[in-house]
PDB file of N, CA and C in Angstrom:
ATOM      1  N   UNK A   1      -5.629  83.755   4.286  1.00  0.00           N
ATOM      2  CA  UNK A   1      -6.107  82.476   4.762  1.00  0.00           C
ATOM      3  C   UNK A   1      -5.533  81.336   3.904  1.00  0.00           C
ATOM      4  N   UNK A   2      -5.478  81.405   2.571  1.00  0.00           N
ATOM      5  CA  UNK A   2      -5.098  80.353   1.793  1.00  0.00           C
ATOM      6  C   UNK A   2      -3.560  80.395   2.260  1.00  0.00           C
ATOM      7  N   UNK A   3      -2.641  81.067   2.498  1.00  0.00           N
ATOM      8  CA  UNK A   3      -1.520  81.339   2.621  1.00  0.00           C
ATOM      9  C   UNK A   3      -0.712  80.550   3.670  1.00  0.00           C
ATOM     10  N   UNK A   4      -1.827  79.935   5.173  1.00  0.00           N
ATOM     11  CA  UNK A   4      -1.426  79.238   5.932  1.00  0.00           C
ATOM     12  C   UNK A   4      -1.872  78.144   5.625  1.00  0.00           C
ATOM     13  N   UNK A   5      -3.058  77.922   4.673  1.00  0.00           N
ATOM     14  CA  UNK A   5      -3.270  76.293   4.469  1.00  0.00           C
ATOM     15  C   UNK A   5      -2.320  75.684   3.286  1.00  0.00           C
ATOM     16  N   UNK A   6      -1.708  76.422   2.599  1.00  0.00           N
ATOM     17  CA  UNK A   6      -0.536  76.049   1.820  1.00  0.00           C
ATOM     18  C   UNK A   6       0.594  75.852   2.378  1.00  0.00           C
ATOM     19  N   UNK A   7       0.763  76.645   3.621  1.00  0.00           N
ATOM     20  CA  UNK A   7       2.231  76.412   4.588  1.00  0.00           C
ATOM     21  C   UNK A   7       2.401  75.231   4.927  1.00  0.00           C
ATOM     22  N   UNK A   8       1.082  74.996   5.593  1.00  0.00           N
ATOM     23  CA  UNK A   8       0.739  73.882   6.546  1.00  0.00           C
ATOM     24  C   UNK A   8       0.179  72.678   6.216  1.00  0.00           C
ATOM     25  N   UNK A   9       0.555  72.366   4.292  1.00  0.00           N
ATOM     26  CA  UNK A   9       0.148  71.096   4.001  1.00  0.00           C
ATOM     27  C   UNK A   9      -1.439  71.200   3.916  1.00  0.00           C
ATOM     28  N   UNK A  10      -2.277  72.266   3.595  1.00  0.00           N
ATOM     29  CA  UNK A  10      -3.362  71.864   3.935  1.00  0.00           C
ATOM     30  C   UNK A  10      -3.995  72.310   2.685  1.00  0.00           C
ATOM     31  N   UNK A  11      -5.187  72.920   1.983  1.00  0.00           N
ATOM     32  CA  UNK A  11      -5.842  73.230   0.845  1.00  0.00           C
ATOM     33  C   UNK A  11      -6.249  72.016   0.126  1.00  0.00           C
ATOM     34  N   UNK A  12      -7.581  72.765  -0.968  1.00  0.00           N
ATOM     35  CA  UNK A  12      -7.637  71.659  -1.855  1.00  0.00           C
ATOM     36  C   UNK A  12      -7.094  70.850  -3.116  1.00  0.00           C
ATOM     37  N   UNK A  13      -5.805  71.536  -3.408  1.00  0.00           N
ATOM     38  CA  UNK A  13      -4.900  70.786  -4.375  1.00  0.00           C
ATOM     39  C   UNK A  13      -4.078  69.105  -3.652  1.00  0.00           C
ATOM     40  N   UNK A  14      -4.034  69.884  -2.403  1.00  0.00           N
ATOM     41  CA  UNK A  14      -3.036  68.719  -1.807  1.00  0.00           C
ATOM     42  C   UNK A  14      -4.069  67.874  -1.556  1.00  0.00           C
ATOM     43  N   UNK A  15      -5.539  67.868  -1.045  1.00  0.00           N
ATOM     44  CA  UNK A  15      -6.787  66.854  -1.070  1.00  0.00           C
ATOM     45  C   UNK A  15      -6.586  66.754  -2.519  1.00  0.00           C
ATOM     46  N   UNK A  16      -6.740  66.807  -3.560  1.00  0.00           N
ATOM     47  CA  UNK A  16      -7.086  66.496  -4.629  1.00  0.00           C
ATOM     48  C   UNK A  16      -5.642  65.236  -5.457  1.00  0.00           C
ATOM     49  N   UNK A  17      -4.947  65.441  -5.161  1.00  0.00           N
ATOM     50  CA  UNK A  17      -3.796  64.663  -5.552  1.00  0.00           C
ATOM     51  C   UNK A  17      -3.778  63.538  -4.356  1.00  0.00           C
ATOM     52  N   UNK A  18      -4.118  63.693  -3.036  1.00  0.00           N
ATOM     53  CA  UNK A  18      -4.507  62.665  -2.226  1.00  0.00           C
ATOM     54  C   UNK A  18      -4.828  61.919  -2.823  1.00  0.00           C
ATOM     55  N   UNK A  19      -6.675  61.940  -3.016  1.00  0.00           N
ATOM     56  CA  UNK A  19      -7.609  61.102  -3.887  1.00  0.00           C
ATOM     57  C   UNK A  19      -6.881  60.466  -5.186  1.00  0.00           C
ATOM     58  N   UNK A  20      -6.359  61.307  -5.921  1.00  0.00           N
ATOM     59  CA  UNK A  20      -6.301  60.942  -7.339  1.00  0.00           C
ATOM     60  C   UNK A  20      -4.969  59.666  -6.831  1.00  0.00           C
ATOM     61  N   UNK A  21      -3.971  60.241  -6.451  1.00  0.00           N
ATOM     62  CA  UNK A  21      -3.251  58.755  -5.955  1.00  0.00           C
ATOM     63  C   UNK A  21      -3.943  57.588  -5.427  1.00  0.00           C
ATOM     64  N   UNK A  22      -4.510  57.732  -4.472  1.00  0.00           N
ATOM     65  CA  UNK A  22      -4.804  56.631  -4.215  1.00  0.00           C
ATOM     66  C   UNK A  22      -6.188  55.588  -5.542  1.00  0.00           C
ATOM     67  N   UNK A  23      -6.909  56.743  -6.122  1.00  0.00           N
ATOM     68  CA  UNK A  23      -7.503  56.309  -6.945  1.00  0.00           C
ATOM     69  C   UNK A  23      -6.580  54.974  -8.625  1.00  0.00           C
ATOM     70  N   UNK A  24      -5.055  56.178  -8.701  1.00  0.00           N
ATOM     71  CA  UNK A  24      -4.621  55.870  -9.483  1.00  0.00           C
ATOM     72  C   UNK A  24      -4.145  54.362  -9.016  1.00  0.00           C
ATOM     73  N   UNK A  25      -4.040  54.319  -7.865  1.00  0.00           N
ATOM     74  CA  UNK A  25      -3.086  52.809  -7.308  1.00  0.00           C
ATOM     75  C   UNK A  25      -4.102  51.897  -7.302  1.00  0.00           C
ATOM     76  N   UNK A  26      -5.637  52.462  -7.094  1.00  0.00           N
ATOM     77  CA  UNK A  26      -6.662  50.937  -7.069  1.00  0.00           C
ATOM     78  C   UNK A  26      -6.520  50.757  -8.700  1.00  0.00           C
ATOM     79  N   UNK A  27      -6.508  51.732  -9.319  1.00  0.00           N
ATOM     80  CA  UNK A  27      -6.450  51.130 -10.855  1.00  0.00           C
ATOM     81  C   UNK A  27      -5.890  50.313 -11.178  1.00  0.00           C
ATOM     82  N   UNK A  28      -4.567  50.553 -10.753  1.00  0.00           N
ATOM     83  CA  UNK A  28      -3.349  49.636 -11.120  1.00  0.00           C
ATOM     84  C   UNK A  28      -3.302  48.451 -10.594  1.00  0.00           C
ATOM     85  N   UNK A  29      -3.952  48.619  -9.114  1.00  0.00           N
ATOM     86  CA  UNK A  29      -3.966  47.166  -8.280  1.00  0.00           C
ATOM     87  C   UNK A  29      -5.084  46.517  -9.219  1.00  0.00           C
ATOM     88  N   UNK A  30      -5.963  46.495 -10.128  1.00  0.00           N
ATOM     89  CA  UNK A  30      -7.301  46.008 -10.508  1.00  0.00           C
ATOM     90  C   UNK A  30      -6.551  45.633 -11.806  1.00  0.00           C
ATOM     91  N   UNK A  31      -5.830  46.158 -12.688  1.00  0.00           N
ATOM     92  CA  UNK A  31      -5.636  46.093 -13.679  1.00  0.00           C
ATOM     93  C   UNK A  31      -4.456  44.696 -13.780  1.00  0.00           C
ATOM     94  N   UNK A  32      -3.400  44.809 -12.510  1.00  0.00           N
ATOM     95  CA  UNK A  32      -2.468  44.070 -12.394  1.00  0.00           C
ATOM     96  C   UNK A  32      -2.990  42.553 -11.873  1.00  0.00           C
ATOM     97  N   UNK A  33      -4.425  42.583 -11.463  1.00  0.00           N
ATOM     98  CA  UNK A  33      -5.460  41.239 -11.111  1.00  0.00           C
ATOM     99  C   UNK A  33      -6.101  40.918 -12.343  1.00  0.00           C
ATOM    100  N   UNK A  34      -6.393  41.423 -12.986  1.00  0.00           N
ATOM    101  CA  UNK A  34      -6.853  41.374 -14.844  1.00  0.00           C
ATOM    102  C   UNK A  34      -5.560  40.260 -14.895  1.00  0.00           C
ATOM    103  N   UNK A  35      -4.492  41.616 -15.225  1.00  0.00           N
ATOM    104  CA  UNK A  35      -3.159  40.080 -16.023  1.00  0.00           C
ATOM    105  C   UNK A  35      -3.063  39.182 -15.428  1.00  0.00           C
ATOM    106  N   UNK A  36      -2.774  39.176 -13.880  1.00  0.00           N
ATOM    107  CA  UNK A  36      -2.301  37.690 -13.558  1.00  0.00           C
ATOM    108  C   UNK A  36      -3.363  36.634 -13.973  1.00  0.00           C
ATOM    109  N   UNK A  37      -4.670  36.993 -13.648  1.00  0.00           N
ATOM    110  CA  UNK A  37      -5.896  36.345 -14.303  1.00  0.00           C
ATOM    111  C   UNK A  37      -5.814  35.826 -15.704  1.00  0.00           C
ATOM    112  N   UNK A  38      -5.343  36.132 -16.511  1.00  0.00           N
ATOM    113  CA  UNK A  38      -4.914  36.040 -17.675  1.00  0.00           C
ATOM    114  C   UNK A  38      -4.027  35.018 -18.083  1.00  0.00           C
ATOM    115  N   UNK A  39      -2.871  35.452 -17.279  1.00  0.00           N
ATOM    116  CA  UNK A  39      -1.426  34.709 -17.720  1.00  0.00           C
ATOM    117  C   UNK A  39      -1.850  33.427 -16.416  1.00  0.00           C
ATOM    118  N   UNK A  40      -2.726  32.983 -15.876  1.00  0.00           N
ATOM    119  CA  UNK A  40      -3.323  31.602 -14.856  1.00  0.00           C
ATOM    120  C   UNK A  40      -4.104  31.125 -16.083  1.00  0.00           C
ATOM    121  N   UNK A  41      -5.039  31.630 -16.740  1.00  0.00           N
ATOM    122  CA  UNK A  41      -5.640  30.659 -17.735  1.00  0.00           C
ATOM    123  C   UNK A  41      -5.163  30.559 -18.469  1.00  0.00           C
ATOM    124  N   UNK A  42      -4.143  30.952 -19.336  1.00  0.00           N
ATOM    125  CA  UNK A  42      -2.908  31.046 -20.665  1.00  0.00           C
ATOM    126  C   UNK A  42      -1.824  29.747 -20.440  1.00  0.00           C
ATOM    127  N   UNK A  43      -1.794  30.253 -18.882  1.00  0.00           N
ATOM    128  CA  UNK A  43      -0.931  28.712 -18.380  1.00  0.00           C
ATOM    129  C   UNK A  43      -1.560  27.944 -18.248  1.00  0.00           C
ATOM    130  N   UNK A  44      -2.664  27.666 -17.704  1.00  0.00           N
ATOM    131  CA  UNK A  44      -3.720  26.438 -17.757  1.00  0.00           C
ATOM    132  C   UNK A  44      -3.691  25.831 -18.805  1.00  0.00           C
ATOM    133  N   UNK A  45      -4.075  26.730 -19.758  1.00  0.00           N
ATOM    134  CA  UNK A  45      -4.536  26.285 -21.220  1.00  0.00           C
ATOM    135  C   UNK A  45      -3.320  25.676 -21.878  1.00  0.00           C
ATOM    136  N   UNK A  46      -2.038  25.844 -21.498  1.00  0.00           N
ATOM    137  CA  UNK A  46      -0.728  25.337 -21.792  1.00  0.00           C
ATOM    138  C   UNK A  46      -0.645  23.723 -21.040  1.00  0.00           C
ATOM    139  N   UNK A  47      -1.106  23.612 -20.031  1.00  0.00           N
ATOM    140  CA  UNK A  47      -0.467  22.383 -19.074  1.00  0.00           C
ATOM    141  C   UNK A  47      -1.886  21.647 -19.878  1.00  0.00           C
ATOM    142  N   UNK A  48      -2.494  22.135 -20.065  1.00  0.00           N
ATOM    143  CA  UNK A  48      -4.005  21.142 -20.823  1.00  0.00           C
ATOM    144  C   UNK A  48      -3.743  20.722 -22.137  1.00  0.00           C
ATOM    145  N   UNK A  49      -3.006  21.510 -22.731  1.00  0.00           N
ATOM    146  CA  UNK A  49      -2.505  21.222 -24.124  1.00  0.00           C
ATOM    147  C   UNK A  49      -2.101  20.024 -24.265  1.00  0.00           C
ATOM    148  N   UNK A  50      -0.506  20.340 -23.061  1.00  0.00           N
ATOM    149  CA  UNK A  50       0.535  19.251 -23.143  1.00  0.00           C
ATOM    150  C   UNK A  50       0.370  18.081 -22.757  1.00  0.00           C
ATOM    151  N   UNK A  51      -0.743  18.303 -21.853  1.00  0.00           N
ATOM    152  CA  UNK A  51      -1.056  16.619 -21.336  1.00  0.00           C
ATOM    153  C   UNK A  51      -2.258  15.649 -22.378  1.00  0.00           C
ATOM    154  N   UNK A  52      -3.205  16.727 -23.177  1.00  0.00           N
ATOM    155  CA  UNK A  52      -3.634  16.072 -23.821  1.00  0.00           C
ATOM    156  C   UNK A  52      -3.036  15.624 -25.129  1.00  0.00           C
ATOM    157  N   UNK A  53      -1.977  15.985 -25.033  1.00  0.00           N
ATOM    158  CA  UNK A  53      -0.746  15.841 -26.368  1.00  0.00           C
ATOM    159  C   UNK A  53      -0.352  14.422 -25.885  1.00  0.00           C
ATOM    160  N   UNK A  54       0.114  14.276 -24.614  1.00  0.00           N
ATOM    161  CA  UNK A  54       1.320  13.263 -24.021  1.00  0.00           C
ATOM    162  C   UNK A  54       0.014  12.011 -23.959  1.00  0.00           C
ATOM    163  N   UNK A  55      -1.400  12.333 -23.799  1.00  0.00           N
ATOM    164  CA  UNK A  55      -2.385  11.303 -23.609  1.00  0.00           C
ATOM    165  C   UNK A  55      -2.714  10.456 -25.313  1.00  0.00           C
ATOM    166  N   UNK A  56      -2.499  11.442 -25.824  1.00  0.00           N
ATOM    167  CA  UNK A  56      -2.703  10.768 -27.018  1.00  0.00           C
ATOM    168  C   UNK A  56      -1.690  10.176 -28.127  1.00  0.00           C
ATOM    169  N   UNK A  57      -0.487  10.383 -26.681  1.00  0.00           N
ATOM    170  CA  UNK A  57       0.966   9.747 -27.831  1.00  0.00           C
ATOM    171  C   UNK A  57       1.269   8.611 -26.749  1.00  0.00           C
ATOM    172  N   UNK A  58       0.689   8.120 -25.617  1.00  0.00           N
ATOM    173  CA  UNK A  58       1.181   6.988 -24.372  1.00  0.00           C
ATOM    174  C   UNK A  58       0.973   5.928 -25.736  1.00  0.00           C
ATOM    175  N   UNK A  59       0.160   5.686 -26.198  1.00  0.00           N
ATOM    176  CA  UNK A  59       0.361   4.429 -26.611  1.00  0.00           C
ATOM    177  C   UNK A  59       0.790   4.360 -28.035  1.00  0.00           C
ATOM    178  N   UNK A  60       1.247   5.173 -28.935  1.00  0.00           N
ATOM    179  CA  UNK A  60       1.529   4.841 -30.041  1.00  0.00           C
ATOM    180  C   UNK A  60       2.812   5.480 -29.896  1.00  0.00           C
ATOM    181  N   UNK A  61       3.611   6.577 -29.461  1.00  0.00           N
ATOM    182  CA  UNK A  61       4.860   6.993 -29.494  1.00  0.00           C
ATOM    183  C   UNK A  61       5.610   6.919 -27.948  1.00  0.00           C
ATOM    184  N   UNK A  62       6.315   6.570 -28.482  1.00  0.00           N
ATOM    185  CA  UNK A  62       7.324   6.306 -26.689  1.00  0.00           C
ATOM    186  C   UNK A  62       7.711   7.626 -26.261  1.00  0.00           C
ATOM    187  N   UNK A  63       8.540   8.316 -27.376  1.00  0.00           N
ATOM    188  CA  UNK A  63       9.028  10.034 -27.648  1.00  0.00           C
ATOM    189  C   UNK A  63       7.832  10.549 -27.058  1.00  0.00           C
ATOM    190  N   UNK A  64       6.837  11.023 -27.175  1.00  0.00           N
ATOM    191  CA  UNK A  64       5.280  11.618 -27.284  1.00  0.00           C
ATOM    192  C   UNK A  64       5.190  11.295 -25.745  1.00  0.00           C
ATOM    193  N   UNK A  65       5.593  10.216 -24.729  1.00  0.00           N
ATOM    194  CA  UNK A  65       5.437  10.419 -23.619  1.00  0.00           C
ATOM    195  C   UNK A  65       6.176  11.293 -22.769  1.00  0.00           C
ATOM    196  N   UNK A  66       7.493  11.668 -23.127  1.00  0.00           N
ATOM    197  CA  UNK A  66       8.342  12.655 -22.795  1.00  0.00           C
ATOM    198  C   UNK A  66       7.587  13.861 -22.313  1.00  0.00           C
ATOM    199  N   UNK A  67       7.003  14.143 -23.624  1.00  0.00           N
ATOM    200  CA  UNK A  67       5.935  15.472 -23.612  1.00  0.00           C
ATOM    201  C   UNK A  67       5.294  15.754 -22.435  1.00  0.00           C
ATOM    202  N   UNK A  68       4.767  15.136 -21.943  1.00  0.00           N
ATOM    203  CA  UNK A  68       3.224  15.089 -20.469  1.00  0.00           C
ATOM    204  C   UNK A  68       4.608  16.411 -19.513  1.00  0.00           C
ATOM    205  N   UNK A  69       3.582  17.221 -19.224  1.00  0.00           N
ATOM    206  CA  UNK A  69       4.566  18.038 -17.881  1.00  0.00           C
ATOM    207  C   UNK A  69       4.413  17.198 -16.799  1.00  0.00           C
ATOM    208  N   UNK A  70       5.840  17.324 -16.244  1.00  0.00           N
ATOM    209  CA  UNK A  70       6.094  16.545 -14.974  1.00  0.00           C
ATOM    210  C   UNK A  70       5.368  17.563 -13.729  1.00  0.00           C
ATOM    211  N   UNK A  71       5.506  16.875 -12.494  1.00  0.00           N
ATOM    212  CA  UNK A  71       4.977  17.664 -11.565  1.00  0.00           C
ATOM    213  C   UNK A  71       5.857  18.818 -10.862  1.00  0.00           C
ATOM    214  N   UNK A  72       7.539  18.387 -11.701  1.00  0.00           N
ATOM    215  CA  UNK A  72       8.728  19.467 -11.901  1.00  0.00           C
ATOM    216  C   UNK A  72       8.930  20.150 -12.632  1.00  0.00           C
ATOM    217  N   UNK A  73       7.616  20.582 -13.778  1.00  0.00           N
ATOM    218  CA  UNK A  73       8.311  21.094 -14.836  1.00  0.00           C
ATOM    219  C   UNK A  73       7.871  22.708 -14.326  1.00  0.00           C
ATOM    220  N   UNK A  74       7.516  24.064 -14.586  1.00  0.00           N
ATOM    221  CA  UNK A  74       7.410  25.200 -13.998  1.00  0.00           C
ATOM    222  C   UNK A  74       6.036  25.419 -14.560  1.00  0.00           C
ATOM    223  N   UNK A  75       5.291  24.991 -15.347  1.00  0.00           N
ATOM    224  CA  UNK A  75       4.445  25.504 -15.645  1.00  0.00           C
ATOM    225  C   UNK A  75       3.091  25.338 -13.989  1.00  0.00           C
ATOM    226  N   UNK A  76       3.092  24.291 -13.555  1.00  0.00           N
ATOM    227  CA  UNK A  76       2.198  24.064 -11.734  1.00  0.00           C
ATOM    228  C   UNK A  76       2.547  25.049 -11.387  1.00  0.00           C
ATOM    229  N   UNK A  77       3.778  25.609 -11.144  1.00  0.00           N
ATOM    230  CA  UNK A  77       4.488  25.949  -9.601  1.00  0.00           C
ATOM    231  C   UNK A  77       3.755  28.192 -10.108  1.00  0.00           C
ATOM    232  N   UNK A  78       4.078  28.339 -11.736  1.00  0.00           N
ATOM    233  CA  UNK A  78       3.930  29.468 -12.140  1.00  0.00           C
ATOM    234  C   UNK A  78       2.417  29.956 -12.029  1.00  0.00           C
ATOM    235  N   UNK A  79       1.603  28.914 -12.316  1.00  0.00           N
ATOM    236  CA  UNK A  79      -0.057  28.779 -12.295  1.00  0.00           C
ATOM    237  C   UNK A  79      -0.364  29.434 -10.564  1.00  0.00           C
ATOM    238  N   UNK A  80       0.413  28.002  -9.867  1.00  0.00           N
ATOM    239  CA  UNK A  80       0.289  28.495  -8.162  1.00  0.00           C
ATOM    240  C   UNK A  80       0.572  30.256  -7.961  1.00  0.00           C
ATOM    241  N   UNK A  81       1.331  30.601  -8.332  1.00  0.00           N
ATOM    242  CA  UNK A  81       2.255  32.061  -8.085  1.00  0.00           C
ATOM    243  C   UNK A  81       1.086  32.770  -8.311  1.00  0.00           C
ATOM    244  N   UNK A  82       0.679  32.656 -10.038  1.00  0.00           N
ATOM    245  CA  UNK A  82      -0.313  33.615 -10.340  1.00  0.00           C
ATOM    246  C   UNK A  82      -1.980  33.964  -9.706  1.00  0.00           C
ATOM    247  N   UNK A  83      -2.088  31.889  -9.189  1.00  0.00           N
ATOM    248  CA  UNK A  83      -3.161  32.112  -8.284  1.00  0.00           C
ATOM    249  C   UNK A  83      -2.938  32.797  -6.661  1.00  0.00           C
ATOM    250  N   UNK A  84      -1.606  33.154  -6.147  1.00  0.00           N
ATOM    251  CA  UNK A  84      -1.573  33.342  -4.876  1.00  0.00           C
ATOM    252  C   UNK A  84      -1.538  35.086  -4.984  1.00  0.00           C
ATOM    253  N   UNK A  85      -0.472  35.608  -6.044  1.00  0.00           N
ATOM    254  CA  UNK A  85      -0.539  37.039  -6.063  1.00  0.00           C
ATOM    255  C   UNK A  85      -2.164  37.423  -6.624  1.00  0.00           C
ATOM    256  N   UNK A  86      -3.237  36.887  -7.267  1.00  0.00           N
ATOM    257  CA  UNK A  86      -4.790  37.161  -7.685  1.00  0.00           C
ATOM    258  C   UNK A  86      -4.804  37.286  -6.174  1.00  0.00           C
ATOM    259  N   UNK A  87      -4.825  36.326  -5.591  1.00  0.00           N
ATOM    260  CA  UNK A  87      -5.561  35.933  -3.944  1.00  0.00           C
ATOM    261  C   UNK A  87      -5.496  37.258  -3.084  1.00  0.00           C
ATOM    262  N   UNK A  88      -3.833  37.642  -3.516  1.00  0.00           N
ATOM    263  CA  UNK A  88      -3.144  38.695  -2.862  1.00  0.00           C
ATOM    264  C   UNK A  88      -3.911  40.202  -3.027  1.00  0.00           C
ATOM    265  N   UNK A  89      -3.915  40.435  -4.154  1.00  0.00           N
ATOM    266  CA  UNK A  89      -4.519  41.452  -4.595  1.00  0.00           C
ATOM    267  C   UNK A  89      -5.569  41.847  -4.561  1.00  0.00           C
ATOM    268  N   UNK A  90      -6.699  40.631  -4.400  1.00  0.00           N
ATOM    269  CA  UNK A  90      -7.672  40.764  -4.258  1.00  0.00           C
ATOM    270  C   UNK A  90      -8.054  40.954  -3.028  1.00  0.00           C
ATOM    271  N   UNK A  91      -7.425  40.577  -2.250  1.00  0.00           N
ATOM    272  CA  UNK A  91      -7.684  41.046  -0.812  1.00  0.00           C
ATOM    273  C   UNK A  91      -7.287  42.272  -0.219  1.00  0.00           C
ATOM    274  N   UNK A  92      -6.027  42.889  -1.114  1.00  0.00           N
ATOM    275  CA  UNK A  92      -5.977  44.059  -0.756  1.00  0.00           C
ATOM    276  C   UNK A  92      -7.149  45.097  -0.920  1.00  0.00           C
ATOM    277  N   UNK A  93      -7.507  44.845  -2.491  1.00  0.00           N
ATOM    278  CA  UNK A  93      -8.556  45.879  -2.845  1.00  0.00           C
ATOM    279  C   UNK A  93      -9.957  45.503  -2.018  1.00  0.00           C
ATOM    280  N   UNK A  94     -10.302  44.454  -1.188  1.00  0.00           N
ATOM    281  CA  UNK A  94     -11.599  44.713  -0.899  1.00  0.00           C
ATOM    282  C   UNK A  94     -11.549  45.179   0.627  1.00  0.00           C
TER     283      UNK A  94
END
C-alpha cells in the first residue's frame, strides 16, 4: 500500500514538506515586513533629521540651507517603496 502512495506523489512525507514550505515562506514573508518596517522608520528618522538640521541653519547659514532634502532627493521616493512593498506583503499574508 505505501508503495503506490509513494509512486503516485502521495504519503505523509510529501504532506509534510507541503506544510513545512509553505509554513517556511509565511515566515519569510513576515520577517521581510519586519525589515521593510524598519528601513521606513530609519528613513523617516533620516528625512526628520535633515530637515530639522536645514530649519535650524535657514537663518544663520546660507550653506546649512543646501542641507533640507529636496522633494528630488531619494530619500521620499525610498520611504514610498518601503511603504508600498509593507502594503504588498501585508496583503499577501492576510
Amino acid at each position: 500500500m505505501n508503495m503506490w502512495g509513494t509512486l503516485f506523489g502521495g504519503g505523509a512525507a510529501a504532506n509534510k514538506k507541503k506544510q513545512d514550505a509553505a509554513k517556511n515562506s509565511i515566515i519569510k514573508l513576515r520577517e521581510q515586513v519586519n525589515m521593510l518596517e524598519k528601513k521606513e522608520a530609519h528613513l523617516q528618522k533620516q528625512i526628520d533629521d535633515l530637515t530639522a538640521t536645514a530649519k535650524r541653519n535657514v537663518t544663520t547659514n546660507k550653506k546649512g540651507k543646501q542641507t533640507a532634502p529636496s522633494p528630488l532627493s531619494p530619500l521620499p521616493r525610498l520611504v514610498g517603496a518601503a511603504r508600498g512593498d509593507t502594503s504588498c506583503f501585508t496583503m499577501i499574508l492576510t
